[in-house]
Protein backbone atom coordinates (compact mmCIF):
# COMPACT_ATOMS: atom_id res chain seq x y z
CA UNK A 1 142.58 139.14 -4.48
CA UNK A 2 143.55 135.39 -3.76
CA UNK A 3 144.46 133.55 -6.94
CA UNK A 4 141.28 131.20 -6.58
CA UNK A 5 138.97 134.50 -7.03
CA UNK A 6 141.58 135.37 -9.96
CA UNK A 7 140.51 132.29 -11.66
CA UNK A 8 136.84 132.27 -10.79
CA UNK A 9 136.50 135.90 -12.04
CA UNK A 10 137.89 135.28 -15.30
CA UNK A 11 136.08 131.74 -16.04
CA UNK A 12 133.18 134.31 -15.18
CA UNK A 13 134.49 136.64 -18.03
CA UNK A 14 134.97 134.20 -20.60
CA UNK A 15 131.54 132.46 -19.88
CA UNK A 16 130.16 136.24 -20.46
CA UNK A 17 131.78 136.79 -23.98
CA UNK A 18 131.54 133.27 -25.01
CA UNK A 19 127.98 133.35 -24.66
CA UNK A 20 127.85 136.82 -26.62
CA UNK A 21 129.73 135.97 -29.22
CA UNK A 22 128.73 132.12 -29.89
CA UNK A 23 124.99 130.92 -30.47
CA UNK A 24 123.22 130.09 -26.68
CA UNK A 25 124.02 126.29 -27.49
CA UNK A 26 127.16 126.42 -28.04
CA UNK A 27 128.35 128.33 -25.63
CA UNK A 28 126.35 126.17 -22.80
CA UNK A 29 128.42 123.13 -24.17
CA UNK A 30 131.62 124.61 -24.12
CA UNK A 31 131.32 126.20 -20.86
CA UNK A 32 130.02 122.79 -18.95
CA UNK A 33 132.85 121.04 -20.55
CA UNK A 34 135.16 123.38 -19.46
CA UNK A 35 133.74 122.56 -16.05
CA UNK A 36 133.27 118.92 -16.50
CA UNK A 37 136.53 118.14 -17.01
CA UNK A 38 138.35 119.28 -13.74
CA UNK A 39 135.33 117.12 -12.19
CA UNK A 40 136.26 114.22 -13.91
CA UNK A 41 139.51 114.17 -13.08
CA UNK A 42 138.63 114.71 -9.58
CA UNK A 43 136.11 112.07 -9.69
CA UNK A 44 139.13 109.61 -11.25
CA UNK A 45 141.25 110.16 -8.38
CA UNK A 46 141.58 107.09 -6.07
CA UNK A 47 140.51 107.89 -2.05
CA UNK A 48 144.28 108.56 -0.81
CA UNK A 49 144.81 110.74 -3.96
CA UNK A 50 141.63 112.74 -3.14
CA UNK A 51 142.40 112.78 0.56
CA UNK A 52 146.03 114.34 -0.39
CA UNK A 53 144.19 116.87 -2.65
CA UNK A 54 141.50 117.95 0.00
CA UNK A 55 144.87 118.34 2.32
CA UNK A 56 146.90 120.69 0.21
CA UNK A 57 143.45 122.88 -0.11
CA UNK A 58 142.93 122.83 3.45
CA UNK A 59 146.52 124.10 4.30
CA UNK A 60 146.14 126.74 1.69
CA UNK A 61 143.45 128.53 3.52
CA UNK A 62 145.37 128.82 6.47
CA UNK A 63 148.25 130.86 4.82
């Protein structure tokens, strides 16, 4: 398994027991700011920094 589908799996995990153990709202919150904030940063990133980023990604897939 590629280490992207590692981390993907196990946000999907801890989405799972987060929203058995906390109360519905809660959970929702926590688990959109745990996505909002690697969007934000993205999002802060100026156009060379971004195109740099896309560029590591790309020659990742190739591997």
């Amino acid at each position: 398994m590629s280490p992207r589908g590692k981390v993907v799996l196990g946000g999907a995990v801890a989405a799972i027991v987060l929203w058995w153990i906390l109360p519905g709202f809660i959970a929702t919150l926590l688990i959109l700011g745990i996505i909002a904030v690697p969007v934000g940063a993205y999002l802060m990133l100026d156009t060379s920094q971004r195109r740099r980023v896309r560029g590591h990604a790309r020659k990742r897939l190739g591997r």
